[in-house]
Protein backbone atom coordinates (compact mmCIF):
# COMPACT_ATOMS: atom_id res chain seq x y z
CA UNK A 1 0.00 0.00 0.00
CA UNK A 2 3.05 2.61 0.54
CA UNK A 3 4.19 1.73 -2.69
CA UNK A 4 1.08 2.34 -4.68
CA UNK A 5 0.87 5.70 -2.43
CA UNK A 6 4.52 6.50 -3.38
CA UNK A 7 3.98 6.13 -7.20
CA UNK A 8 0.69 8.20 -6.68
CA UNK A 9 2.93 10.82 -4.45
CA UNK A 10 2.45 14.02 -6.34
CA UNK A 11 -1.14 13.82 -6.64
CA UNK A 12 -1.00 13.17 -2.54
CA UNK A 13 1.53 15.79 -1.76
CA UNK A 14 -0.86 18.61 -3.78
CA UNK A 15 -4.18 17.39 -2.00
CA UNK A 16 -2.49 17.18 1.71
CA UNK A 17 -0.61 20.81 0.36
CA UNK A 18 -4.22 21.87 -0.20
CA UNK A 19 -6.00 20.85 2.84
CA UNK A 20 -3.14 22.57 4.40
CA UNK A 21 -3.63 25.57 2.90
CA UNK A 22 -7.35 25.65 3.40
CA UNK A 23 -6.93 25.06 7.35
CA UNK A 24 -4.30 27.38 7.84
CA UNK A 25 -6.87 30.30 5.93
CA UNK A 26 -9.73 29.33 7.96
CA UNK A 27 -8.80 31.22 10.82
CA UNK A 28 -7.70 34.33 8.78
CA UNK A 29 -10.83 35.49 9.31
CA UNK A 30 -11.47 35.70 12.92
CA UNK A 31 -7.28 37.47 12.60
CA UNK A 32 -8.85 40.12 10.17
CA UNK A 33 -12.17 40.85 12.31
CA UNK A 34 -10.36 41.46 15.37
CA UNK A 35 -7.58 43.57 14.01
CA UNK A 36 -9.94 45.56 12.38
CA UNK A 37 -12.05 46.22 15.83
CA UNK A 38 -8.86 46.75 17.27
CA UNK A 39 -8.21 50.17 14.90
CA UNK A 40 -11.87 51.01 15.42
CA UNK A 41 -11.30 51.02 19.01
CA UNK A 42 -8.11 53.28 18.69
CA UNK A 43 -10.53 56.06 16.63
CA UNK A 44 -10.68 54.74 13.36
CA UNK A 45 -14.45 54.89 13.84
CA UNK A 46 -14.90 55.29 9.50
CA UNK A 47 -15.40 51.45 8.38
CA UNK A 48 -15.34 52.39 5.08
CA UNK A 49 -11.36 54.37 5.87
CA UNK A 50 -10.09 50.90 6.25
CA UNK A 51 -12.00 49.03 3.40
CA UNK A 52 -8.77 50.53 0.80
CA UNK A 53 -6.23 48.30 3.42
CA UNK A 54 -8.56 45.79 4.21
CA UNK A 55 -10.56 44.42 1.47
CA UNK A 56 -7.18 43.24 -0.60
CA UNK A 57 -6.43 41.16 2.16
CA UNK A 58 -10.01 39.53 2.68
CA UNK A 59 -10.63 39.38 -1.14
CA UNK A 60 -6.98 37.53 -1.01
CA UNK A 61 -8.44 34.85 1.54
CA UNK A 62 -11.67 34.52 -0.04
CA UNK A 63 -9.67 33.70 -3.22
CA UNK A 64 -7.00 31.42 -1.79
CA UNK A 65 -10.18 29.27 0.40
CA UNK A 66 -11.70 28.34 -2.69
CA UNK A 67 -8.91 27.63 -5.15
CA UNK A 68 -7.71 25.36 -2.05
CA UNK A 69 -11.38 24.10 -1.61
CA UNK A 70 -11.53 23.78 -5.49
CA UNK A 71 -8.01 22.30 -6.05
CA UNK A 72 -8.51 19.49 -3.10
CA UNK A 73 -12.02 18.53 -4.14
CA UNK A 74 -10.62 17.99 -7.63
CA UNK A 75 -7.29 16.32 -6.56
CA UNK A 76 -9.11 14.34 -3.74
CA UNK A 77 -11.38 12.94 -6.77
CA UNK A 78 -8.50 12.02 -9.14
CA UNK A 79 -6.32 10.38 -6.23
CA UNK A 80 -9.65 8.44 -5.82
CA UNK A 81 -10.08 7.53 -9.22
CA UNK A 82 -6.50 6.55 -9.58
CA UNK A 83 -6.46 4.58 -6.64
CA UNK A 84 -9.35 3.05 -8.17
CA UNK A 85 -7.50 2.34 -11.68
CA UNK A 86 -4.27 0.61 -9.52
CA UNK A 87 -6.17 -1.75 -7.96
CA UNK A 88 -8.26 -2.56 -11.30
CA UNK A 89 -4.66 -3.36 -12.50
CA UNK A 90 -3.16 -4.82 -9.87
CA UNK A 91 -5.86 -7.30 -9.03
CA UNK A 92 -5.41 -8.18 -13.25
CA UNK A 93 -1.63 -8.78 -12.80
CA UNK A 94 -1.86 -10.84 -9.81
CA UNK A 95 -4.79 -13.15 -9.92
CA UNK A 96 -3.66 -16.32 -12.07
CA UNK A 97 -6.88 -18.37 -11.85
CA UNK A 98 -9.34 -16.86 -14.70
CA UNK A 99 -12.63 -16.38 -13.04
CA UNK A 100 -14.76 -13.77 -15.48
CA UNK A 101 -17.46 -13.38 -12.82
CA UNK A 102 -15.39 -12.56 -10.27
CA UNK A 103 -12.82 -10.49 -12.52
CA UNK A 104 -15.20 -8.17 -13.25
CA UNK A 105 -17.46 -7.68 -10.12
CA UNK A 106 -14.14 -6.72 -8.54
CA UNK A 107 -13.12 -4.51 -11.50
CA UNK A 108 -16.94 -2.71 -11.21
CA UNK A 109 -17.34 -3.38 -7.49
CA UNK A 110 -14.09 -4.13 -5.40
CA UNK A 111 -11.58 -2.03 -6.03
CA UNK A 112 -13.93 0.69 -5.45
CA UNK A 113 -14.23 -0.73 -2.18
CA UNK A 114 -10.91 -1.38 -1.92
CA UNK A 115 -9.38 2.05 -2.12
CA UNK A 116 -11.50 3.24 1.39
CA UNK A 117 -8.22 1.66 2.43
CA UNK A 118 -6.24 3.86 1.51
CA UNK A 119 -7.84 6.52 2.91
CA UNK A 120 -7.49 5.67 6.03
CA UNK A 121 -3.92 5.64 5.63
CA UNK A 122 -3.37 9.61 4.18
CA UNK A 123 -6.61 11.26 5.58
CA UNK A 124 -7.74 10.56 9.01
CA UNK A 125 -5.07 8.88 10.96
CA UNK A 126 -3.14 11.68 12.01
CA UNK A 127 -6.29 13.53 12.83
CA UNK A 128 -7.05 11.15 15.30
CA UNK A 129 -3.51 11.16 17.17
CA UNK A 130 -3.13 14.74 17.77
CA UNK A 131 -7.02 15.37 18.68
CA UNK A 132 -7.00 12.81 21.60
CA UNK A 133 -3.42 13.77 22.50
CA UNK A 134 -4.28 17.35 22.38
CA UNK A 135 -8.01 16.90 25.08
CA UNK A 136 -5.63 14.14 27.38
CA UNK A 137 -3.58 17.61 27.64
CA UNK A 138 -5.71 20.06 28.17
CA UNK A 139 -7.63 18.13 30.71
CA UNK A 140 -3.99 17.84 32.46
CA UNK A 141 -4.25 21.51 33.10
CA UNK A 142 -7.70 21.88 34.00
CA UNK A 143 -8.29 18.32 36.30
CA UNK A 144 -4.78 16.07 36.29
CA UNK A 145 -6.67 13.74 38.91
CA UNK A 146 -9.58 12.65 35.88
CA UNK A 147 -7.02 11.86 33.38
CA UNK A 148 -7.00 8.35 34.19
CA UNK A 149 -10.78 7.80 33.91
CA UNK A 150 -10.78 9.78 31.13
CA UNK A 151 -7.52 7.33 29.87
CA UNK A 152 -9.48 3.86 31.40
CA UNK A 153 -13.40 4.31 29.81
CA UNK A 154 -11.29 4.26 26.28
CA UNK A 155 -10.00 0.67 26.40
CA UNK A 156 -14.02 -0.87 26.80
CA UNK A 157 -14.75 1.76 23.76
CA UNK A 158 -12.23 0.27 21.76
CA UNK A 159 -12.98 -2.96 22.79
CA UNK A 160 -16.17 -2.62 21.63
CA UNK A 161 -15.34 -1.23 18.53
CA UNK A 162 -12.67 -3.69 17.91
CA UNK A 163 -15.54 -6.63 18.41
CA UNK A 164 -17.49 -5.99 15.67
CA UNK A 165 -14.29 -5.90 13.33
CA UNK A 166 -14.11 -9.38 12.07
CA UNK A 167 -18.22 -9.06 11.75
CA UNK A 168 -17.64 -5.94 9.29
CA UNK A 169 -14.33 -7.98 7.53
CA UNK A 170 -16.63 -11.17 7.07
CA UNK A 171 -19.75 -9.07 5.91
CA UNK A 172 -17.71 -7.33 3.59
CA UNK A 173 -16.22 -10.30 1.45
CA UNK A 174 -19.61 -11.79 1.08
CA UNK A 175 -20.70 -8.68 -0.54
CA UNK A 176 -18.03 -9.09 -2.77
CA UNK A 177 -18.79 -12.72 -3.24
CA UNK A 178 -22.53 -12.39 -3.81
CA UNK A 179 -21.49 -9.44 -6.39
CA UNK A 180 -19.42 -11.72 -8.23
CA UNK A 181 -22.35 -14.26 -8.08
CA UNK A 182 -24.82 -11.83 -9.63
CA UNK A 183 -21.95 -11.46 -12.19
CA UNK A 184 -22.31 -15.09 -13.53
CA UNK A 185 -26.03 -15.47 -13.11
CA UNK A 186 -26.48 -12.34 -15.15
CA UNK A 187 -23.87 -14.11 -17.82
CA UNK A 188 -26.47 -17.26 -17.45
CA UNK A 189 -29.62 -15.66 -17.76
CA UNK A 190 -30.39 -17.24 -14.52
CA UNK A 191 -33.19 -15.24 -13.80
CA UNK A 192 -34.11 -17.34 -10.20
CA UNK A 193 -30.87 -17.33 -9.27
CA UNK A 194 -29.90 -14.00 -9.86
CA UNK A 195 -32.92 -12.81 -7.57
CA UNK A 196 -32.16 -15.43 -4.84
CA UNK A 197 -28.40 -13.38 -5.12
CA UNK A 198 -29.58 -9.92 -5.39
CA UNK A 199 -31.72 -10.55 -2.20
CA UNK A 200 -28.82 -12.33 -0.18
CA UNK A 201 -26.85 -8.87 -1.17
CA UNK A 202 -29.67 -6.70 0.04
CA UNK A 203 -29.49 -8.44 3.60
CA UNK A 204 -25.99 -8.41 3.78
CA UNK A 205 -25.86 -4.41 2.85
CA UNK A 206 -28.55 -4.20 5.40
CA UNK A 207 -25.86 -5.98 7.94
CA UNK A 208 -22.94 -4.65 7.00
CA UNK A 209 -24.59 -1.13 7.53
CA UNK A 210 -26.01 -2.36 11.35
CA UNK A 211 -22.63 -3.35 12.58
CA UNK A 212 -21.03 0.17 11.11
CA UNK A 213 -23.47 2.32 12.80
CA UNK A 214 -22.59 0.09 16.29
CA UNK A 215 -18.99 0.79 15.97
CA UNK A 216 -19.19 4.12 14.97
CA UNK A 217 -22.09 5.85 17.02
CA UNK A 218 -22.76 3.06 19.78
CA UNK A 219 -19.09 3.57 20.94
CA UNK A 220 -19.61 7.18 22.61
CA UNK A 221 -22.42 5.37 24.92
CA UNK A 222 -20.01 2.89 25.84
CA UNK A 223 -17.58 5.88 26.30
CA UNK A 224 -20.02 7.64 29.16
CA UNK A 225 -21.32 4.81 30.86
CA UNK A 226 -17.62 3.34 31.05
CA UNK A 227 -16.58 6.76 32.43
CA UNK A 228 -19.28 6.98 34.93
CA UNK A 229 -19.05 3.46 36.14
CA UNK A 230 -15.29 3.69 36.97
CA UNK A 231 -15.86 7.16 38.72
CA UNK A 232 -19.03 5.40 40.75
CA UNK A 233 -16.74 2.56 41.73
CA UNK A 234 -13.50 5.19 42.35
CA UNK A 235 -15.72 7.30 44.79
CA UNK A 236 -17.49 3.49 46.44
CA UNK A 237 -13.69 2.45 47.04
CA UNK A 238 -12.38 5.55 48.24
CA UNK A 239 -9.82 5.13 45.70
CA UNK A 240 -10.38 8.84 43.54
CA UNK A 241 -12.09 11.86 43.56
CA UNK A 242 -15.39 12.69 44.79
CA UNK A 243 -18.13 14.49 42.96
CA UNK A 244 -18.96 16.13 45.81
CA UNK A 245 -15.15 18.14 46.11
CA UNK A 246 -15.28 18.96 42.31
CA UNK A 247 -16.42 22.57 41.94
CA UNK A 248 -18.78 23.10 38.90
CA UNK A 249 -16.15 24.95 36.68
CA UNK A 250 -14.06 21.52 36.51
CA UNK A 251 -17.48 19.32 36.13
CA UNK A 252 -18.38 21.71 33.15
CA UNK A 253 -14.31 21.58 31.46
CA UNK A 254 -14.36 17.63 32.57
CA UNK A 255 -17.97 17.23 30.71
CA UNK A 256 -17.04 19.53 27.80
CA UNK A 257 -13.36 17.14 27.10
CA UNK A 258 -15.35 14.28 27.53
CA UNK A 259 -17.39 15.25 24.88
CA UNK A 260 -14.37 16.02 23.02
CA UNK A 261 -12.76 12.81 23.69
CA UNK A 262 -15.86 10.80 21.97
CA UNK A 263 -15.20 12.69 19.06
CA UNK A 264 -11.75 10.99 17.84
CA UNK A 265 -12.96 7.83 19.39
CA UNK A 266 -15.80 7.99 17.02
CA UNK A 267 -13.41 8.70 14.53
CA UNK A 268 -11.75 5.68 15.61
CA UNK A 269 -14.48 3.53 15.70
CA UNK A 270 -15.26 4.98 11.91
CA UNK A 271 -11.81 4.62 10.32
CA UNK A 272 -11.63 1.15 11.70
CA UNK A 273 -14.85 -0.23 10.44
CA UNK A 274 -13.51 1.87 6.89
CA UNK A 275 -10.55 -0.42 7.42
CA UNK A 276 -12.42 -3.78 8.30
CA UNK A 277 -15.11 -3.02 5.32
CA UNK A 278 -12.38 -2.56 2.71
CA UNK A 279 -10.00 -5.19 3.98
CA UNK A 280 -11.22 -7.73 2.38
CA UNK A 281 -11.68 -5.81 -1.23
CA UNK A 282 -7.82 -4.81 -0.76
CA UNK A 283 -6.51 -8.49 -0.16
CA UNK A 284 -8.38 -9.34 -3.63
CA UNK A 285 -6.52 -6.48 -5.22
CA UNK A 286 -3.16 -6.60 -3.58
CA UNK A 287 -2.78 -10.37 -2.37
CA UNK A 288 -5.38 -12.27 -4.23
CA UNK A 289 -3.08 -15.72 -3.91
CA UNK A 290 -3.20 -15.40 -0.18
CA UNK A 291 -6.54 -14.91 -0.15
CA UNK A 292 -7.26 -17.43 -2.43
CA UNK A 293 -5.07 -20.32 -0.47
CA UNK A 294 -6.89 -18.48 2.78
CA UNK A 295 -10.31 -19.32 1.81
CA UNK A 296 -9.48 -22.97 0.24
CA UNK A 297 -8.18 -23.83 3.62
């Protein structure tokens, strides 16, 4: 997977250069608002005295926001499609036993699937690390002593998330088994068995979507009630902080990062079951002999 992102590099390096850009202009505009308050408040009560030094600057970050938003939308699409296109041809190169059914549900169907993959890999990794990283510290500043319930209700959260993994994995390659079944029936004109295939897909869709929306929305409840739980059984044992010595400023901080916390770990729960769905799609691709001697044994 580095390698096909290292042959795709330029393409990457110009849409993470343009996401870049784009968050580094965001806040431009709170930078612009406040200086220009701040030469109000000195007597430049005339708005319209400043528009002459002003308005080149905000017309140049209105500009630069949507060539970024323009340029990443575009490049995002083309890495996409080209990620797409690679695993078309790598799945061609590598898989020796000729199965026209299968070939081309995965050229139509899997290695769309399989570049989600990817994605996980150049877009919302890092986003993850430095947001949880970044709460974990602040919450050292404002409440050191609820750092380690804040560390301890994430382990059932991921456990959670990590249970319904294999479910997602296993869900996903029969979609991409019953799409290469619908493939030959439709070659057969096998009109029964093409329906009988088309409604095992429908359930499994139906599935696969259930066990996502566990992972990726269930986790923050398991996130709260794992919190509250070790706090109720910290205060029964005497062993951490009461409620009652906490003022209401650190409840209200302590609330607001856990709230903040869920967020990544939703992300987490989201790029993993990205991960688990497309696993199976990227093994055809980029292993398919592996896979192959995997599912004959």
């Amino acid at each position: 997977m580095m390698r096909v992102l290292l042959n795709l590099r330029w393409i990457l390096i110009g849409f993470l250069s343009l996401a870049a850009l784009g968050a580094a202009l965001a806040p431009a505009f709170a930078w612009l608002s406040k200086t220009t308050v701040q030469r109000i408040e000195l007597g430049e009560i005339d708005p319209f005295a400043l528009l002459p030094e002003f308005m080149p600057i905000f017309l140049a970050i209105i500009l630069g926001l949507v060539l970024a938003d323009f340029g990443e939308s575009i490049l995002s699409k083309l890495l996409e499609t080209r990620l797409i296109i690679v695993m078309q041809r790598s799945y061609l190169e590598r898989h020796q036993q000729g199965n026209v059914s299968q070939d081309v549900a995965h050229m139509l169907f899997g290695s769309d699937v399989a570049k989600k993959g990817f994605q996980v890999i150049y877009k919302d990794i890092w986003t993850i690390i430095t947001v949880t990283t970044s709460v974990l510290l602040w919450q050292l500043s404002l409440g050191a002593q609820w750092v380690p319930f804040l560390i301890f209700s994430m382990f059932p959260t991921i456990y959670f998330v990590w249970y319904f993994g294999h479910r997602i994995s296993h869900t996903s390659l029969h979609i991409l088994d019953t799409q290469s079944s619908i493939a030959e029936t439709t070659v057969r004109r096998d009109q029964s068995s093409l329906y009988g295939h088309q409604e095992r897909y429908y359930l499994a869709v139906l599935r696969l979507h259930i066990l996502k929306w566990l992972a990726e929305n269930a986790s923050d409840l398991v996130l709260w009630a794992s919190f509250g739980l070790l706090a109720l059984l910290a205060m029964w044992f005497g062993l951490g902080p009461s409620l009652r010595d906490i003022s209401l400023a650190e409840l209200t901080a302590l609330a607001i990062n856990l709230k903040l916390l869920s967020k990544p770990l939703g992300n987490v729960g989201r790029v993993y079951t990205r991960w688990q769905e497309a696993y199976p799609a990227l093994m055809r691709s980029l292993l398919p002999q592996m896979q192959q001697e995997k599912k004959s044994k």
